[in-house]
C-alpha atoms as a PDB file:
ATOM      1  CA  UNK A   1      85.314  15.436 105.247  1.00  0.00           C
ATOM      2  CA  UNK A   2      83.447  12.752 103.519  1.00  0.00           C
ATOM      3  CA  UNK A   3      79.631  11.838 105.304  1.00  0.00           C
ATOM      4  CA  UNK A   4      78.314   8.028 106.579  1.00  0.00           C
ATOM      5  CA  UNK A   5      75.121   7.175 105.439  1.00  0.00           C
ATOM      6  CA  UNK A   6      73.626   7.970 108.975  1.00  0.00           C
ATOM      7  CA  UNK A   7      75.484  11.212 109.122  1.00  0.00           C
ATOM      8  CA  UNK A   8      73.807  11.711 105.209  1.00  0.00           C
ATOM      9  CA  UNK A   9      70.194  11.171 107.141  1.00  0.00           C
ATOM     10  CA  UNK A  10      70.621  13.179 110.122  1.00  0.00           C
ATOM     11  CA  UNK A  11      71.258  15.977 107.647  1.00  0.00           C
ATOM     12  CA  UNK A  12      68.073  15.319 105.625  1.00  0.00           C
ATOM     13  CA  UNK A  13      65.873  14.234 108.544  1.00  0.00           C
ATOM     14  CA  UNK A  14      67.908  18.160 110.166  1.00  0.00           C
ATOM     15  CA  UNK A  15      67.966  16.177 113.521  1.00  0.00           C
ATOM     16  CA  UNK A  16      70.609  17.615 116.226  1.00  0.00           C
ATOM     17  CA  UNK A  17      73.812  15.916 115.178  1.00  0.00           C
ATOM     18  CA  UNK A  18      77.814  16.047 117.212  1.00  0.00           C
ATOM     19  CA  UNK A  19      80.157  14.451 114.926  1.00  0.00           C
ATOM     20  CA  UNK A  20      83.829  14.277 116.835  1.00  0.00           C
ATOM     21  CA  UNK A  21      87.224  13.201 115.626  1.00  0.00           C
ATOM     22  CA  UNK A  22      89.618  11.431 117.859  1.00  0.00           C
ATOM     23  CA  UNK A  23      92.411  14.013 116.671  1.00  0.00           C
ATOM     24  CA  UNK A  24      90.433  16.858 117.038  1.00  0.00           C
ATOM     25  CA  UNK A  25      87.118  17.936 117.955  1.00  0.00           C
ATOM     26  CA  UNK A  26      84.483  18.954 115.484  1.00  0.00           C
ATOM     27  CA  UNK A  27      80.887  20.008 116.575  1.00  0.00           C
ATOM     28  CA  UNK A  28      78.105  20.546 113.926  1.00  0.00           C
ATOM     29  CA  UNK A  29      74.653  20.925 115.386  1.00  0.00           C
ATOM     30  CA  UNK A  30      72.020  20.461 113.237  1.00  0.00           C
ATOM     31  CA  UNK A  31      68.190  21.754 114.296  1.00  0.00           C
ATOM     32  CA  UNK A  32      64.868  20.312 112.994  1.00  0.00           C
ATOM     33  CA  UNK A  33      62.781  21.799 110.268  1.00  0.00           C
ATOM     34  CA  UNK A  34      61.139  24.718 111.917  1.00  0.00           C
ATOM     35  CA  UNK A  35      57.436  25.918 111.029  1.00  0.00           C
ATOM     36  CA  UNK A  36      57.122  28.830 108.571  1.00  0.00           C
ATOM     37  CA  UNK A  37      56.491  31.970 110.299  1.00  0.00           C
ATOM     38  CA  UNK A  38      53.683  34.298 108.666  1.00  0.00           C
ATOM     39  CA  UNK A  39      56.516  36.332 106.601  1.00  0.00           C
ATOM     40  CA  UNK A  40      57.531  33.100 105.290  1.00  0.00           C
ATOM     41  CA  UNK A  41      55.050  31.328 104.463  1.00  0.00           C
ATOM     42  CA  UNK A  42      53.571  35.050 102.319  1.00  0.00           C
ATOM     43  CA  UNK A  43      57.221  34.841 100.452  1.00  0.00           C
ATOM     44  CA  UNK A  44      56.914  30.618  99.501  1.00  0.00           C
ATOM     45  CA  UNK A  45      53.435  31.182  98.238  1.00  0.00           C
ATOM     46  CA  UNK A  46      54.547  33.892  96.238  1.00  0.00           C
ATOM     47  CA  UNK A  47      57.406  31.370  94.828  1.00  0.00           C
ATOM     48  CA  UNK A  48      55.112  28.649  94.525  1.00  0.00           C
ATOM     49  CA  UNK A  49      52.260  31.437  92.617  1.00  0.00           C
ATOM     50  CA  UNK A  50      55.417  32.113  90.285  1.00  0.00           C
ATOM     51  CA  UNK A  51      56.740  28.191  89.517  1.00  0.00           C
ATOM     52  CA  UNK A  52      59.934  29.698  91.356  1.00  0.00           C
ATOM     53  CA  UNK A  53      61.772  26.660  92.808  1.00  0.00           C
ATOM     54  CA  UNK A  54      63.319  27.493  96.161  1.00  0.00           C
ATOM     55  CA  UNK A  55      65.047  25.104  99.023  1.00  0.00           C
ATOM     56  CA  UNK A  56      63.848  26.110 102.416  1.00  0.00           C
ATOM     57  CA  UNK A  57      66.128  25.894 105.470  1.00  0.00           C
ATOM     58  CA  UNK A  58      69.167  26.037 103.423  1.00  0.00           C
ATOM     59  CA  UNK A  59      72.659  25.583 104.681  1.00  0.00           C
ATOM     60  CA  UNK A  60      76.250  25.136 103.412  1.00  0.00           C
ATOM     61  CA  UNK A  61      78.088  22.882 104.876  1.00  0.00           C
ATOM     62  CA  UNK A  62      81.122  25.654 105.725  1.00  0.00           C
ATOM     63  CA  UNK A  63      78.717  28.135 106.909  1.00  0.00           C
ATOM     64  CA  UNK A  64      78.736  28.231 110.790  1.00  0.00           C
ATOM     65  CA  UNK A  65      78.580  29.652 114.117  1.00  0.00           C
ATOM     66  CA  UNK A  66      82.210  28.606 115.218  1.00  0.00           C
ATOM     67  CA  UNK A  67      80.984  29.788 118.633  1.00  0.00           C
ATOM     68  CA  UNK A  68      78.459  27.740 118.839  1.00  0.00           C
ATOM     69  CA  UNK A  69      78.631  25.299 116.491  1.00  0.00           C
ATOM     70  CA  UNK A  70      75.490  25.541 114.734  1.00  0.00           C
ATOM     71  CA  UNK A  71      75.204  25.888 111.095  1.00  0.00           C
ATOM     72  CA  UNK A  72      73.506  28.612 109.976  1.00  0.00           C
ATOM     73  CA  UNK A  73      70.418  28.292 107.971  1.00  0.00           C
ATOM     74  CA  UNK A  74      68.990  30.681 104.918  1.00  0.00           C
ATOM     75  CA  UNK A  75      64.906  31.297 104.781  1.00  0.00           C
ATOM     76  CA  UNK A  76      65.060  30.578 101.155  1.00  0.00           C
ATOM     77  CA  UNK A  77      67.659  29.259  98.836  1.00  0.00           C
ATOM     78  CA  UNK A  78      66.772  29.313  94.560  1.00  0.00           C
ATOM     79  CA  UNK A  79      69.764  26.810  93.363  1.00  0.00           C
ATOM     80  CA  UNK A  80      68.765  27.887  89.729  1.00  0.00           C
ATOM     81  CA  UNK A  81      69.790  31.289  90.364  1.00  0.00           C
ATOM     82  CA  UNK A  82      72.843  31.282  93.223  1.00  0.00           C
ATOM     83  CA  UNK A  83      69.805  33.210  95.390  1.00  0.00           C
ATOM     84  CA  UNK A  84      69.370  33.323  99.645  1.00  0.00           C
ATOM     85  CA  UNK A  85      66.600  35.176 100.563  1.00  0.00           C
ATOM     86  CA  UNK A  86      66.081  35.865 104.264  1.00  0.00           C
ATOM     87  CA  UNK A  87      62.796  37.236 106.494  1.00  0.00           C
ATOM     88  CA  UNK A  88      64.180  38.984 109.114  1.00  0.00           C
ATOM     89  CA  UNK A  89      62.090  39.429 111.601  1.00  0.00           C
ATOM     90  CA  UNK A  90      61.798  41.830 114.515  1.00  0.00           C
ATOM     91  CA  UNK A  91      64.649  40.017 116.742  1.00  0.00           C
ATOM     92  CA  UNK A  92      67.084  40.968 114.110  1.00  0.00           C
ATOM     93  CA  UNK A  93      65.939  44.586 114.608  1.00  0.00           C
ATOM     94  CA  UNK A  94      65.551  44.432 118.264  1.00  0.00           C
ATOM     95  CA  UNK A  95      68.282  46.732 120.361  1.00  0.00           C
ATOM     96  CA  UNK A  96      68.180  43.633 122.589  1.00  0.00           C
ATOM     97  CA  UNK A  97      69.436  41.346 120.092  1.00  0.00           C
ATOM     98  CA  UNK A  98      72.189  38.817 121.151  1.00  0.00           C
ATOM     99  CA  UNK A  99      75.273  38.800 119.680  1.00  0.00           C
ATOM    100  CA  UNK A 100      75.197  35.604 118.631  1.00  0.00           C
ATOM    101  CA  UNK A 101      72.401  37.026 116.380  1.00  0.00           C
ATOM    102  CA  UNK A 102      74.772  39.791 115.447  1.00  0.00           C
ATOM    103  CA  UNK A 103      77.251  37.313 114.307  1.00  0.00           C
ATOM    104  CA  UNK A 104      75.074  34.921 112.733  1.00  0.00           C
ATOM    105  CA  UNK A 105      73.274  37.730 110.466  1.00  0.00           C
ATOM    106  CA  UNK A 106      77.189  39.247 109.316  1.00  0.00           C
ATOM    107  CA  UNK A 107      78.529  35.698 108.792  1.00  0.00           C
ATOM    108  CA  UNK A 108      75.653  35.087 106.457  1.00  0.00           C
ATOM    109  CA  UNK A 109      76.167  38.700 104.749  1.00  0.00           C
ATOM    110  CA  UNK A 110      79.995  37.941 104.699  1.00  0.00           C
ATOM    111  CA  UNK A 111      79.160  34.380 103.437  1.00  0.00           C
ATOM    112  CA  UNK A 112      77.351  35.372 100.432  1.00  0.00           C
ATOM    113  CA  UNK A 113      79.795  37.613  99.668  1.00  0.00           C
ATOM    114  CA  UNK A 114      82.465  36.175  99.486  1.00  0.00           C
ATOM    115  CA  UNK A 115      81.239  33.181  97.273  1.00  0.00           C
ATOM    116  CA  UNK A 116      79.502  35.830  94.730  1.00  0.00           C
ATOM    117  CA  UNK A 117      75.978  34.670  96.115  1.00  0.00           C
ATOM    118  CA  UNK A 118      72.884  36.917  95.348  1.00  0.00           C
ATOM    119  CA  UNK A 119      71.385  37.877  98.841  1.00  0.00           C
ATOM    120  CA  UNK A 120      68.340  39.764  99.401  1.00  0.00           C
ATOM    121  CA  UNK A 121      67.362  40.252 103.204  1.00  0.00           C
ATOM    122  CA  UNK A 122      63.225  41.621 103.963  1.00  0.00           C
ATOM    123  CA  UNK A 123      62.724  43.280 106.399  1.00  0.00           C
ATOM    124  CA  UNK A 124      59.466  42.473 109.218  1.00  0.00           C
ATOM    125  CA  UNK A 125      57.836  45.985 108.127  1.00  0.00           C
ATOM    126  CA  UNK A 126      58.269  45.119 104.598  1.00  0.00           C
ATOM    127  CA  UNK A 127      56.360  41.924 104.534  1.00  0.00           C
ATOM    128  CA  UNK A 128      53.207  43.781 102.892  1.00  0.00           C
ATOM    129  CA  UNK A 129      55.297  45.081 100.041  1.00  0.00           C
ATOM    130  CA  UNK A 130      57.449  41.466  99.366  1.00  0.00           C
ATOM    131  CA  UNK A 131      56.326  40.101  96.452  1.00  0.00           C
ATOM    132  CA  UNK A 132      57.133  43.554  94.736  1.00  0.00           C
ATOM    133  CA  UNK A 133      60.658  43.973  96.659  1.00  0.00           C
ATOM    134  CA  UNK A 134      61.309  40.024  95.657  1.00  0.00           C
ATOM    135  CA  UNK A 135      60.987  41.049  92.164  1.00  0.00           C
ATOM    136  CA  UNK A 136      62.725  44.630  91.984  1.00  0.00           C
ATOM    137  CA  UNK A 137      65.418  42.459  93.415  1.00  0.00           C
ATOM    138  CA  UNK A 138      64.735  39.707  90.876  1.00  0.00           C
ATOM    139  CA  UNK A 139      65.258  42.312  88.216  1.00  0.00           C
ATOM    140  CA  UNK A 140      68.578  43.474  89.720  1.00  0.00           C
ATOM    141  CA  UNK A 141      70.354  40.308  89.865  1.00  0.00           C
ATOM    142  CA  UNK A 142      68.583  38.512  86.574  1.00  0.00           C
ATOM    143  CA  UNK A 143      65.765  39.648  84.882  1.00  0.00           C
ATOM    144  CA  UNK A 144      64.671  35.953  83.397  1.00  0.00           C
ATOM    145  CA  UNK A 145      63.944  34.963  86.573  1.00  0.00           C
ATOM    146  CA  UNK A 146      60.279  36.736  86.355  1.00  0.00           C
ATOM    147  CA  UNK A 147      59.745  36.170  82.558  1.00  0.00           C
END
């Protein structure tokens, strides 16, 4: 499926976007850059303190909510090391969680996965202790990351 030009800046401008064939029907929602929450924003400073480069808001193309039709988007994505790091915050621990969050958070496990992409997922609780869970993990997956 090759992109317009507008379709190319809806993408990068992460506008709400319905692209639909006349033979079939394809749906790809697209949602605006959200603000940082405070879990976040403690993990990019720690990034930009380390001269880590990192994407944020991440998504591959492939990677969706076929329900739904939204993509699915990664907290943090470090190209120079095949890395998605995600904040999970207390809705993804919540016995009330929706389904769609259910599916959304196995998708992205299954995702990873499956195309041999390092995933790290930090939990709410664990925000305090992130820098030094970033880089246990760091030292896991490739220790020249850090050095």
């Amino acid at each position: 499926m090759k992109l317009t030009q507008r379709e190319k800046e809806l993408i990068f401008q992460r506008r709400r976007f319905i692209k639909t064939k006349n033979t079939s029907k394809t749906i790809l929602k697209f949602r605006k850059a959200s603000k940082p929450s405070m879990g976040e924003a403690k993990i990019a400073k720690f990034f930009d303190d380390q001269n880590i480069q990192y994407k944020r808001e991440w998504f591959f193309r492939d990677l969706y909510n076929k329900a739904t039709g939204h993509l699915l988007y990664f907290d943090f994505f470090l190209p120079g090391f095949h890395i998605c790091i995600e904040y999970d915050g207390p809705q993804h621990y919540d016995s009330n969680k929706t389904e769609n969050q259910k599916i959304n958070d196995f998708l992205k496990n299954a995702y990873c996965k499956k195309n041999n992409i390092h995933f790290f997922r930090i939990k709410y609780t664990d925000i305090d202790n992130c820098e030094k869970l970033i880089c246990e993990f760091f030292d896991k997956v490739d220790p020249i990351i850090m050095t």
